[in-house]
Structure formats: C-alpha cells, structure tokens
N, C-alpha and C. Protein backbone atom coordinates (compact mmCIF):
# COMPACT_ATOMS: atom_id res chain seq x y z
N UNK A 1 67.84 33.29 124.77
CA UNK A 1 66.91 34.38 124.63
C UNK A 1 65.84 34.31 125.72
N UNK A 2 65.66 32.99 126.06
CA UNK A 2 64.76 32.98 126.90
C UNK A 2 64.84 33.76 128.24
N UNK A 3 66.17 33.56 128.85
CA UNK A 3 66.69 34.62 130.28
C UNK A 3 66.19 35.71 130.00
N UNK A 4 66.95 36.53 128.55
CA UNK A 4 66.37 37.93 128.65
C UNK A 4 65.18 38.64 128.34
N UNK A 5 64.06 37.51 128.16
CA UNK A 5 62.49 37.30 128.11
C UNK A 5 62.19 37.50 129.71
N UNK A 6 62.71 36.66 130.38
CA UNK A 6 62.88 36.66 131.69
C UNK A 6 63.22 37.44 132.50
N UNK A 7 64.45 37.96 132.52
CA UNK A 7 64.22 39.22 133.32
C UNK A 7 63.51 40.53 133.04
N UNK A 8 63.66 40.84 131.70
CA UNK A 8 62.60 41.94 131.13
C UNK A 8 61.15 41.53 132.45
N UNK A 9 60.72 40.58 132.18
CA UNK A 9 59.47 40.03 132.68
C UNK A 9 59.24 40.46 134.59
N UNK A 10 60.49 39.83 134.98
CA UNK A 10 60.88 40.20 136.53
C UNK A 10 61.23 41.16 136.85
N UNK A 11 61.48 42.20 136.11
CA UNK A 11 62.09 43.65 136.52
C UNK A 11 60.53 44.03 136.79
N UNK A 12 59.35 43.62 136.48
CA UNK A 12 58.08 44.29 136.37
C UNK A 12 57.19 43.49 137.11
N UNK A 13 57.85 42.52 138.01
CA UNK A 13 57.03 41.81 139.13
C UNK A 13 56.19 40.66 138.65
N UNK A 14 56.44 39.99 137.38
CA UNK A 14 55.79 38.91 136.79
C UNK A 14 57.02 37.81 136.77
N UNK A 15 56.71 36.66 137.65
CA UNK A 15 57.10 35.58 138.00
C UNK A 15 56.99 34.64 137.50
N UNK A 16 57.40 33.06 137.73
CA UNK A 16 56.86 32.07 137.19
C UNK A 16 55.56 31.49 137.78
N UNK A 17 55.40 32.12 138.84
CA UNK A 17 53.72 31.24 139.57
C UNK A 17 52.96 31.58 138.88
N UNK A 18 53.01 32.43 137.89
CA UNK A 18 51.79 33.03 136.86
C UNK A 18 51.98 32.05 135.93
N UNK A 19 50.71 31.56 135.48
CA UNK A 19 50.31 30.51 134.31
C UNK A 19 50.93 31.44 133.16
N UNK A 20 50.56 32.13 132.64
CA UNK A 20 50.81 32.88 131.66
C UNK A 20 52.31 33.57 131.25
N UNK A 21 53.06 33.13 132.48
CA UNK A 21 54.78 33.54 132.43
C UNK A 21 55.19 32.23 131.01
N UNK A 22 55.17 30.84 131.58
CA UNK A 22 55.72 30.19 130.28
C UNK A 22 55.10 30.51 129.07
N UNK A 23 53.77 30.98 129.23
CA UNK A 23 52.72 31.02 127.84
C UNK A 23 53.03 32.04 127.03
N UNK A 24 53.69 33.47 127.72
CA UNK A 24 54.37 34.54 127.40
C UNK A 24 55.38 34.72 126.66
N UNK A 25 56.43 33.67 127.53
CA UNK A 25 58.00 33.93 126.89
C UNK A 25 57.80 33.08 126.19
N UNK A 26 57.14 31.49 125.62
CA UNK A 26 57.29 31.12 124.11
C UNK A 26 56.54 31.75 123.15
N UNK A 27 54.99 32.78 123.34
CA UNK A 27 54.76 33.25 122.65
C UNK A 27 55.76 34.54 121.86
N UNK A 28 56.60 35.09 122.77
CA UNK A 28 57.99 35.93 122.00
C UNK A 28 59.12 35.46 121.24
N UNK A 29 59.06 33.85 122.19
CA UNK A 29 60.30 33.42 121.29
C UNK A 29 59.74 32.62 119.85
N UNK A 30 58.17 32.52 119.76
CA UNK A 30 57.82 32.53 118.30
C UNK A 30 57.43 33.49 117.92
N UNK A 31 57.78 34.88 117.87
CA UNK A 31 57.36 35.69 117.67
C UNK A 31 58.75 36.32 116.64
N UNK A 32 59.94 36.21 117.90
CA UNK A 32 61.43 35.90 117.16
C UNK A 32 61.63 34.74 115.94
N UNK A 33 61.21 34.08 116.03
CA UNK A 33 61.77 32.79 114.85
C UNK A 33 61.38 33.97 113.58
N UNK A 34 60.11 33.94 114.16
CA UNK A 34 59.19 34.49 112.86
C UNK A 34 58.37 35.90 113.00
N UNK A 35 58.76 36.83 112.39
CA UNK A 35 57.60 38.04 113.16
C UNK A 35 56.86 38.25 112.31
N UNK A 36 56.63 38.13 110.93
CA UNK A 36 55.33 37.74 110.49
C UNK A 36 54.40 36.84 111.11
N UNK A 37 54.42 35.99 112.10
CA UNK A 37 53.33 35.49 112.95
C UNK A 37 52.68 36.21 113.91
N UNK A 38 53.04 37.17 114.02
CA UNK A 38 52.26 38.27 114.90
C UNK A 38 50.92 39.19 113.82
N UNK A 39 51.43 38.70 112.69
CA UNK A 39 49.95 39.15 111.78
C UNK A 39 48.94 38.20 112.23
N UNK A 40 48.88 37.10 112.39
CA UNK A 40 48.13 36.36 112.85
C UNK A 40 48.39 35.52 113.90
N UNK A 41 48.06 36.43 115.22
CA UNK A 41 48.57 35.92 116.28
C UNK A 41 47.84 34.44 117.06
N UNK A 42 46.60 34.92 116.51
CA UNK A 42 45.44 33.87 117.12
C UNK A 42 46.04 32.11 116.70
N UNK A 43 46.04 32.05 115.22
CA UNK A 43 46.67 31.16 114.60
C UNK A 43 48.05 30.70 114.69
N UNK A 44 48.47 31.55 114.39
CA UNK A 44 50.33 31.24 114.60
C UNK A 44 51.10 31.28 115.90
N UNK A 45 50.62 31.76 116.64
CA UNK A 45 51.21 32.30 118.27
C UNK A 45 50.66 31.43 119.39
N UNK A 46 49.53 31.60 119.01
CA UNK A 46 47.96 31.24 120.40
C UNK A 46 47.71 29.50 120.41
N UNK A 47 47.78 29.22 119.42
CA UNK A 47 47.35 27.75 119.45
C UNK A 47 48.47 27.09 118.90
N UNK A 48 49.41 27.38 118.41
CA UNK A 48 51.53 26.52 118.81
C UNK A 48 51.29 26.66 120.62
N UNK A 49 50.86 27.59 121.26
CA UNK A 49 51.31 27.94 122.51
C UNK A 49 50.51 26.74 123.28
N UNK A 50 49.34 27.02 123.05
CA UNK A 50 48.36 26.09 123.56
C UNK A 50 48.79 24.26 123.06
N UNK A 51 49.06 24.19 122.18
CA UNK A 51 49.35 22.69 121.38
C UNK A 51 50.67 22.46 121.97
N UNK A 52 51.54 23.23 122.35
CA UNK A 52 52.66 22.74 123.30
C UNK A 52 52.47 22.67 124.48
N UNK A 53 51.88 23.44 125.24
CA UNK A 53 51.45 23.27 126.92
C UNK A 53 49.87 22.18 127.04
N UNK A 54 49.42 21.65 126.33
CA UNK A 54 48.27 21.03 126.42
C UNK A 54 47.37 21.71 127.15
N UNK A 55 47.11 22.93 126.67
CA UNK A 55 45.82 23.73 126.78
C UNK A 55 45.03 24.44 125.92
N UNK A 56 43.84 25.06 126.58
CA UNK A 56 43.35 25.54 125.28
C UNK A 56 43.91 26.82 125.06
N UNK A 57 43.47 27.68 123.71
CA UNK A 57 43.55 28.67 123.26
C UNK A 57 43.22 29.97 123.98
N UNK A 58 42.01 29.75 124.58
CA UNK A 58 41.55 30.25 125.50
C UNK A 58 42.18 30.44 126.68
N UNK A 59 42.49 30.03 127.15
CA UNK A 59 43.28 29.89 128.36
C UNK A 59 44.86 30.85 128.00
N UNK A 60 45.35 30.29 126.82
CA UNK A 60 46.34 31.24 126.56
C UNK A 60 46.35 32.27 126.73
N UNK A 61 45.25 32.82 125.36
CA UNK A 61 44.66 34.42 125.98
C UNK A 61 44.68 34.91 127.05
N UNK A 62 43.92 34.30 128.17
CA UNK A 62 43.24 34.66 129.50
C UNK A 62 44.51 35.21 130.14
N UNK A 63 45.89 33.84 130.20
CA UNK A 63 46.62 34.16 130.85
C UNK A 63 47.88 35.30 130.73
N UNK A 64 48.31 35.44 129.49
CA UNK A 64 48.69 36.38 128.34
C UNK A 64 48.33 37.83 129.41
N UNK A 65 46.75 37.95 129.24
CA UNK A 65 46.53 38.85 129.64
C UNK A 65 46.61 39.63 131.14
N UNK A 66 47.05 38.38 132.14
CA UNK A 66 47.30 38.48 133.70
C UNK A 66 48.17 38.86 133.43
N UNK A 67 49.35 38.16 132.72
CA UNK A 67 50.55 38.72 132.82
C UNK A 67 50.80 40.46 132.46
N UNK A 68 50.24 40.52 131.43
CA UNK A 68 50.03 42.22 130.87
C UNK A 68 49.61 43.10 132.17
N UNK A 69 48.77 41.99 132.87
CA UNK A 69 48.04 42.99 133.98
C UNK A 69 48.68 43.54 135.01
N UNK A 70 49.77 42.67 135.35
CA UNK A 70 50.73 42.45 136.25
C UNK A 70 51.50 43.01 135.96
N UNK A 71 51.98 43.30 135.16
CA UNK A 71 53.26 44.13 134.63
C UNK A 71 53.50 45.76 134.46
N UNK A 72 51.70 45.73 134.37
CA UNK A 72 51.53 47.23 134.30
C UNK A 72 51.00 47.48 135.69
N UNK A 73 50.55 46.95 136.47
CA UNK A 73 50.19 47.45 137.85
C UNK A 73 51.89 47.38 138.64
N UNK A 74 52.85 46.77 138.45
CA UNK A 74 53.92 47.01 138.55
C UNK A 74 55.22 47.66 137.84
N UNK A 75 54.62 48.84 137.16
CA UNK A 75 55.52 49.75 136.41
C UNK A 75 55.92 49.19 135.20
N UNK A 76 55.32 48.56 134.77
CA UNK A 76 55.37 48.09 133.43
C UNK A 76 55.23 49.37 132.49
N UNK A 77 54.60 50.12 132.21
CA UNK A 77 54.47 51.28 131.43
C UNK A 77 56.08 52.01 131.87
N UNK A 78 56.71 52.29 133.03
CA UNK A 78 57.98 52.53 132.28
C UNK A 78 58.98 51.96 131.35
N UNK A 79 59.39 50.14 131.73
CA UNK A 79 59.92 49.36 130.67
C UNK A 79 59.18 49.67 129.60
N UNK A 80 57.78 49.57 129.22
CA UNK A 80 57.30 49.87 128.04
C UNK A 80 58.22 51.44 127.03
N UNK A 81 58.02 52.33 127.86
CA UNK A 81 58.52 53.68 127.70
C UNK A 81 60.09 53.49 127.04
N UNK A 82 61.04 52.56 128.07
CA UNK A 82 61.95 53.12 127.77
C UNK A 82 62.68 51.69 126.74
N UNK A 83 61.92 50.57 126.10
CA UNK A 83 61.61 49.61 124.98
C UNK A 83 61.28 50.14 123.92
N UNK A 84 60.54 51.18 123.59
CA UNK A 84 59.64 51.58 122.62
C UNK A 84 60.60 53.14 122.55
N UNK A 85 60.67 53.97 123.35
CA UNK A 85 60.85 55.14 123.40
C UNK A 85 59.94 56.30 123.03
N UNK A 86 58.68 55.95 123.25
CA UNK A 86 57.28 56.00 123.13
C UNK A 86 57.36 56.49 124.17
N UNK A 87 56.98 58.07 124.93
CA UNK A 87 55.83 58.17 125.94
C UNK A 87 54.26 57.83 126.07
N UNK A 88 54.13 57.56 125.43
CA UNK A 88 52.13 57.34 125.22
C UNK A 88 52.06 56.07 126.07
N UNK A 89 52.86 55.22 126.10
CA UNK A 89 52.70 54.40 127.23
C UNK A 89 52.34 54.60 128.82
N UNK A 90 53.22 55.74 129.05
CA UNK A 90 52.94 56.41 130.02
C UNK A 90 51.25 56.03 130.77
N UNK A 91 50.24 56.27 129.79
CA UNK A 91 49.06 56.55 129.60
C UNK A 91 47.69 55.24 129.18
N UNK A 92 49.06 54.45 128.90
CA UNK A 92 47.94 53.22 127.85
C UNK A 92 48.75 51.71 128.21
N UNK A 93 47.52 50.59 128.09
CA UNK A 93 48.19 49.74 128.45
C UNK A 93 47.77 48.62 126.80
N UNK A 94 48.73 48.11 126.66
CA UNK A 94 48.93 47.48 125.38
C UNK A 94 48.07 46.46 125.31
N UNK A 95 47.43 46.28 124.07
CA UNK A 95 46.60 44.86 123.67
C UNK A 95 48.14 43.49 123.80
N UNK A 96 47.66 42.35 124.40
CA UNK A 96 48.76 41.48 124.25
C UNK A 96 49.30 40.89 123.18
N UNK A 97 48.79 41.30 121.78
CA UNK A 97 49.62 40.92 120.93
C UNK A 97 50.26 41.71 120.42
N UNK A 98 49.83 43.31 120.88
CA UNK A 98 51.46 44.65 121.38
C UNK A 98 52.33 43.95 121.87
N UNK A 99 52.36 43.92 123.13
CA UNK A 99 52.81 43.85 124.73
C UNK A 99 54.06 42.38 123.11
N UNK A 100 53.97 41.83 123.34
CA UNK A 100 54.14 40.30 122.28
C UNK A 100 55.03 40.82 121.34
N UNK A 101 55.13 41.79 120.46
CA UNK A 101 55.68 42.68 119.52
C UNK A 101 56.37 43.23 119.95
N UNK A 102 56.24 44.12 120.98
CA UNK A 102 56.79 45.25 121.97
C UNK A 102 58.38 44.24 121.90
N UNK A 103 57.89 43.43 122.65
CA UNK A 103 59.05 42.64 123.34
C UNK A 103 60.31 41.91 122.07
N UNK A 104 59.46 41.17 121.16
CA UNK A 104 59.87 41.06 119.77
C UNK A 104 61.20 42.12 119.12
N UNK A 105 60.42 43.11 119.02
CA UNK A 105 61.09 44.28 118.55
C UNK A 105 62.18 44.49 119.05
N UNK A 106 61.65 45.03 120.53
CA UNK A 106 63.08 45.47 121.27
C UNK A 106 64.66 44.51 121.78
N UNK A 107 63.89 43.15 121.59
CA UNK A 107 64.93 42.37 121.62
C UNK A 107 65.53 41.67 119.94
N UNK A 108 65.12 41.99 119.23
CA UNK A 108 65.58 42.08 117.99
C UNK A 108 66.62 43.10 117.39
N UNK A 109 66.04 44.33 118.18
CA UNK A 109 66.78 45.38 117.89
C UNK A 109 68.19 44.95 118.55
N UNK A 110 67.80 44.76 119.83
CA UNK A 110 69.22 44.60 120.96
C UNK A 110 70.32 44.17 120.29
N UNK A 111 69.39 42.74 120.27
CA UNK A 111 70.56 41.65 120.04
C UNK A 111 70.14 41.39 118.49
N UNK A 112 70.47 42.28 117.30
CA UNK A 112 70.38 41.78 116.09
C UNK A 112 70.94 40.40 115.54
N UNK A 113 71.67 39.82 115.79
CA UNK A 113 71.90 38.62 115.79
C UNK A 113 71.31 37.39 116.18
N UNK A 114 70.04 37.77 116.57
CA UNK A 114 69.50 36.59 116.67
C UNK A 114 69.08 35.63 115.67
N UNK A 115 69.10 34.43 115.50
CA UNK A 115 68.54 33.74 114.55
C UNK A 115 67.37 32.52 115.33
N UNK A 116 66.98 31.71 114.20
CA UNK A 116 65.81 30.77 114.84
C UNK A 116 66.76 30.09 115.90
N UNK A 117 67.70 29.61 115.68
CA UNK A 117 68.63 28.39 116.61
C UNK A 117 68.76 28.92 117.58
N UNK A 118 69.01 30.34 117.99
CA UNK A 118 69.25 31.08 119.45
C UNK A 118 68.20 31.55 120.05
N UNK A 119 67.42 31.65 119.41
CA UNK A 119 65.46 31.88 119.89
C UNK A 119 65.20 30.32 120.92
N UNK A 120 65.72 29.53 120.45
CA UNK A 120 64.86 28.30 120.95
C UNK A 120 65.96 27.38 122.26
C-alpha cells in the first residue's frame, strides 16, 4: 500500500526530500488499519507518527502541512477532484487531516481488500 501512497504523492510533485513525505504515507497507512483514528487525529495519527520517527508532534503537523502545500501548488486540487469526485476542490485546499482521509477513502474504495496485514 505504501507504493500506491507513493505515487498518488509523486504524480503531484511531493518527493521523499520532504520531511513530511514518510510522516504522510504512515499517517494513511494508520489511517487504513483503522479509520476511526482520523476522529482523533492529534492522538491516534500525530503522536504514533511522531513516537515512530523520534520526533515531536509538532513537527509532524508542520511537515504534514508542506507536504499539503506542495501538492497543491503542483496540481494537487486536480488528483483531489478526480479522488473525491468533488469539484469544490477545484477552489479549496484541504485541512491535513482531509488531505489524510481523502487519501484513506479513495484507496479503500480502490482496493477494497485491504486489510491491517497489507496496510503495513
């Protein structure tokens, strides 16, 4: 699951030199195990993320959010568009624990077969 975290990610000009690329794709692939953790992202998402990379919470956030930044200054709002099937994207750029869901969703939908063992 992780590849197709990955290219989703690279089709929109977000790389691995970005801190926030690994901080990203495990925040989705716990997002997959479990998507009730996106109710409480701060807790369940943000600080697993941080407690596995030996950083802070903060920092997660911060970087989370480059990546969002990056993605939409590189046409990210169309993948958004055509993930969601939402035009309003067009127009708006997602809080990152959207952007986190967004991704969740649409690769849930894809590949319904996912379970925890193929997430990880």
């Amino acid at each position: 699951m992780k590849q197709k975290i990955q290219v989703l990610l690279n089709t929109t000009g977000v790389f691995s030199h970005y801190c926030g690329y690994r901080y990203f794709i495990r925040a989705v692939e716990l997002a997959l195990e479990d998507p009730t953790r996106l109710q409480c992202i701060h807790k369940e998402i943000y600080v697993t993320v941080a407690s596995e990379f030996s950083t802070t919470v903060s920092s997660v956030e911060r970087n989370i959010r480059t990546v969002r930044d990056v993605m939409m200054r590189n046409g990210g709002h169309h993948l958004l568009v055509e993930m969601t099937g939402c035009p309003a994207w067009e127009d708006k750029t997602p809080y990152p624990k959207d952007l986190i869901a967004i991704f969740c969703e649409y690769l849930l939908n894809r590949y319904p077969l996912i379970s925890a063992m193929q997430v990880t």
